[in-house]
Protein backbone atom coordinates (compact mmCIF):
# COMPACT_ATOMS: atom_id res chain seq x y z
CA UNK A 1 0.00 0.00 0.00
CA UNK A 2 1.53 3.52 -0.80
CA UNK A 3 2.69 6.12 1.71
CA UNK A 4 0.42 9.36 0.10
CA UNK A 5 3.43 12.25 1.17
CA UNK A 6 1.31 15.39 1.42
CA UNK A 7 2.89 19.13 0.07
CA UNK A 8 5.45 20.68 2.15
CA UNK A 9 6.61 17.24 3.34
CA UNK A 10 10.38 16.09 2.56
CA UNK A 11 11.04 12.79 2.44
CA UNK A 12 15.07 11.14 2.30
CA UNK A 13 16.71 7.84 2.12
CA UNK A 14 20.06 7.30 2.54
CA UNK A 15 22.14 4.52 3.67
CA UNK A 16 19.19 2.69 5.10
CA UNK A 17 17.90 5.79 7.06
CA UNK A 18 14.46 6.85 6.88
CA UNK A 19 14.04 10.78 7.31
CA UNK A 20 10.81 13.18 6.84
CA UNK A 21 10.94 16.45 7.34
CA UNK A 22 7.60 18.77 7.52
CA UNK A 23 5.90 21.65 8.99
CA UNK A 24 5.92 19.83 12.59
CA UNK A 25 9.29 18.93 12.97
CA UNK A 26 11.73 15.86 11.51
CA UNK A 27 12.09 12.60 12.27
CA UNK A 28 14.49 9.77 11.27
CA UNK A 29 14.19 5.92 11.21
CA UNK A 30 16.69 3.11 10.58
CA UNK A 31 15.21 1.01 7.87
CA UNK A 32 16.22 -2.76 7.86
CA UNK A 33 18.28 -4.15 4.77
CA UNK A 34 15.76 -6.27 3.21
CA UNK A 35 13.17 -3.60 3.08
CA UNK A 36 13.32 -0.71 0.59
CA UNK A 37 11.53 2.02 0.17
CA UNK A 38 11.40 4.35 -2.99
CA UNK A 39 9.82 7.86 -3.53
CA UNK A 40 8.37 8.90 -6.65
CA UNK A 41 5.42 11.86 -7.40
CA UNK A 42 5.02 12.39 -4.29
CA UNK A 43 4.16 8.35 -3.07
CA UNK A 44 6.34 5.88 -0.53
CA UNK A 45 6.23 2.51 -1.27
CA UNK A 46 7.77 -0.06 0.43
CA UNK A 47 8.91 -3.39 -1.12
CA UNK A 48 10.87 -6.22 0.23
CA UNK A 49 13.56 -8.12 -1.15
CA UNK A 50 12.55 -11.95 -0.61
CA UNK A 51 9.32 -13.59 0.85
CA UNK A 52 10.45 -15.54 4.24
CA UNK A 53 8.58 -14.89 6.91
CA UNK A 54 10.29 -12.37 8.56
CA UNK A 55 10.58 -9.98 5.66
CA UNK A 56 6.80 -9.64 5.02
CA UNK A 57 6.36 -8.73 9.25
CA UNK A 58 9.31 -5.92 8.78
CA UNK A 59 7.57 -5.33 5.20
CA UNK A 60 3.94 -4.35 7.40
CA UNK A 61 6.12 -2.71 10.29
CA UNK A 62 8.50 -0.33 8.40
CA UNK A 63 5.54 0.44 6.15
CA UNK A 64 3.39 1.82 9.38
CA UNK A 65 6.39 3.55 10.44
CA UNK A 66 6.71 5.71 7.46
CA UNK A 67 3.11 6.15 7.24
CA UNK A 68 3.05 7.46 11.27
CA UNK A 69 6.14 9.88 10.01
CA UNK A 70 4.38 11.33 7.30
CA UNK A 71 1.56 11.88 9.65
CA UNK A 72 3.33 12.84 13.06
CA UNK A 73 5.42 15.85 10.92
CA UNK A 74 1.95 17.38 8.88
CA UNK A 75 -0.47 16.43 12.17
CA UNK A 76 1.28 15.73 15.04
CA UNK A 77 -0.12 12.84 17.53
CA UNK A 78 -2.29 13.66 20.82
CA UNK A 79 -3.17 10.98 24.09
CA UNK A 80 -5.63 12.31 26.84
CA UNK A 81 -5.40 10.96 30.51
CA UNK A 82 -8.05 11.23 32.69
CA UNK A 83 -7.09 11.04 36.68
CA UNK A 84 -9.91 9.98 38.67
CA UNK A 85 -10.31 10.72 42.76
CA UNK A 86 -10.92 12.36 45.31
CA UNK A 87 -8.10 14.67 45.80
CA UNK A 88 -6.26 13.74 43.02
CA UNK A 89 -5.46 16.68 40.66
CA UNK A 90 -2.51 17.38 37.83
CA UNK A 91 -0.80 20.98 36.81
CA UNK A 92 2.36 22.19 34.90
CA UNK A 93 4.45 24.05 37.14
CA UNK A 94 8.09 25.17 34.73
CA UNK A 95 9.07 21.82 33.02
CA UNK A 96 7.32 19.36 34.83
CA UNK A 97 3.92 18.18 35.84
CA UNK A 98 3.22 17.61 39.17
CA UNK A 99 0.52 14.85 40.23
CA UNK A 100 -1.34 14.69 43.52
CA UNK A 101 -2.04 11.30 43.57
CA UNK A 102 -3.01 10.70 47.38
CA UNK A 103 0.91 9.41 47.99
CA UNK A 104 2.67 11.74 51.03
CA UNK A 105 4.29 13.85 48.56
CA UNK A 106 3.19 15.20 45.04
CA UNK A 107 4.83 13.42 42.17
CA UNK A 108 6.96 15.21 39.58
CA UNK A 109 7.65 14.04 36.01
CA UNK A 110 9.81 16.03 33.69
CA UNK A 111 8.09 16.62 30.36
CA UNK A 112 10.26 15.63 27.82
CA UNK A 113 12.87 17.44 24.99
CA UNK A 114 10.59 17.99 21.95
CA UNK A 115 6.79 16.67 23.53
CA UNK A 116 4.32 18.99 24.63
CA UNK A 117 2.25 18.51 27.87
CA UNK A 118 -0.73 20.37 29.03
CA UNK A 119 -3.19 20.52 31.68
CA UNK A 120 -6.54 21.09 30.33
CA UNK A 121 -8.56 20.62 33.96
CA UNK A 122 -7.11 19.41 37.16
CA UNK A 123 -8.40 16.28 35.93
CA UNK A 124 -7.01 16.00 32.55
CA UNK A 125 -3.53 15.60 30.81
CA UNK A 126 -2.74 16.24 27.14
CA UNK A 127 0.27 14.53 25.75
CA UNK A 128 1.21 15.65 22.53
CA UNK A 129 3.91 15.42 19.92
CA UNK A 130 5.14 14.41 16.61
CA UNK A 131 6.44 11.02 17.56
CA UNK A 132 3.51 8.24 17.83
CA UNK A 133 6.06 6.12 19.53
CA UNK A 134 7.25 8.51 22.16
CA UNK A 135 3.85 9.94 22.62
CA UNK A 136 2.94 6.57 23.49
CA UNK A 137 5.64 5.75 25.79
CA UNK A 138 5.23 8.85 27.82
CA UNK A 139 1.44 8.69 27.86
CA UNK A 140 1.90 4.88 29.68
CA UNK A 141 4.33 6.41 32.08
CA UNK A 142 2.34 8.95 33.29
CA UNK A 143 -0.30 6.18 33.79
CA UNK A 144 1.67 3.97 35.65
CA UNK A 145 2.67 6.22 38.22
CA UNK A 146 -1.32 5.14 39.34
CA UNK A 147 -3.27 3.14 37.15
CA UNK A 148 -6.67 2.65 37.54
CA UNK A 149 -7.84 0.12 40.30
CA UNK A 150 -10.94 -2.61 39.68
CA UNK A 151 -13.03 -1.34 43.07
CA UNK A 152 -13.60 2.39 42.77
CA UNK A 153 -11.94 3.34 39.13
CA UNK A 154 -9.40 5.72 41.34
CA UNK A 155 -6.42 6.59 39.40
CA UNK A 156 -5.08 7.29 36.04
CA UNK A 157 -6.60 6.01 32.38
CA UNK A 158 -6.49 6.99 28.96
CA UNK A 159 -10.09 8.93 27.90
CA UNK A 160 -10.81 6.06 25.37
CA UNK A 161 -10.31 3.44 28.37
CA UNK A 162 -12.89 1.33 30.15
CA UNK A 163 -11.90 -0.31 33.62
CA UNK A 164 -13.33 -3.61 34.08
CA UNK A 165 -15.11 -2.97 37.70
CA UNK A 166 -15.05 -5.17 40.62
CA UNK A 167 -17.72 -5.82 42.95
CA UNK A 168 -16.36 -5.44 46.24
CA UNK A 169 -17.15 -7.62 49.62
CA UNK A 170 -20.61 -8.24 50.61
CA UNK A 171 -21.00 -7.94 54.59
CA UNK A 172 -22.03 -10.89 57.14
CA UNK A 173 -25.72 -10.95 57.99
C-alpha cells in the first residue's frame, strides 16, 4: 500500500535511514536491509527483497512507520489521561507536571525534549507530539505512576479506556 506524502513534506533515504521532514518537525528511522523504500510523485512505497517470513512482518512494520512519520510531521499525535479521585489533581508548574495522587508527597515528572504537555482541567492531561512512539511511551508512564484500580476506578486512564469494575465484599448478615 503507498505512503500518500502530502505538500510541504520532505522525504530522504540514505544509507538505510528513513528521514521526513515537515511543517511539525523531523524525524528519522533506521530502515532494515531487506526492506526498501522508494519515492516517486510524491508516493512511498515499500517493497521487500525476498518472501520468508520475517521480511513480510518488517515489510507491514517499516511500512506503518513511514506512514506514522508522514503523519506525526503534517499532524502531530495527541493521548488524553483522565485522573480519577478524590483529591487527586494534575498541573504544569516550569518543566514538569506535578501529580497529587493521594501518595505523602506530590509526584513530579519532567516533560520531555521535543513533547508537549498540558493541563486542560485538574483532571485531565494532554500529551502531545510528533512522535507516535514517544507519545505513546510517555502517555503509559504517566499512567503507571497510578493506574486505575478494579473497586472504585481511582487513578489514572487513557479517555478512550474502560476499567473492568469489581464488585467489592458483601457484609455478614
Amino acid at each position: 500500500m503507498p505512503v500518500e506524502i502530502p505538500p510541504g513534506v520532505k522525504v530522504q533515504m540514505a544509507s538505510q535511514v528513513l528521514s521526513v521532514e515537515g511543517p511539525g518537525g523531523k524525524l528519522s528511522q533506521a530502515i532494515h536491509p531487506d526492506v526498501e523504500i522508494k519515492i516517486e510523485n510524491n508516493v512511498g512505497v515499500v517493497t521487500r527483497k525476498n518472501e520468508l517470513k520475517k521480511t513480510k512482518a518488517m515489510h507491514g512494520l517499516y511500512r506503518k512507520l513511514f506512514d506514522n512519520m508522514v503523519v506525526g510531521v503534517t499532524k502531530g499525535f495527541r493521548k488524553s489521561l483522565i485522573i480519577n479521585g478524590v483529591g487527586y489533581r494534575a498541573e504544569i508548574q516550569g518543566k514538569s507536571l506535578v501529580l497529587s495522587l493521594g501518595f505523602s508527597n506530590p509526584v513530579e515528572y519532567p516533560v520531555p525534549e521535543g513533547l508537549k504537555i498540558e493541563c486542560e482541567s485538574q483532571n485531565k492531561i494532554t500529551v502531545s507530539g510528533i512522535s507516535k512512539e514517544r507519545v505513546g511511551q510517555v502517555a503509559a508512564e504517566i499512567r503507571s505512576i497510578r493506574p486505575p484500580e478494579p473497586y472504585k476506578g481511582k487513578g489514572i486512564k487513557y479517555e478512550t479506556e474502560t476499567i473492568r469494575r469489581k464488585v467489592g465484599k458483601t457484609g455478614v448478615k
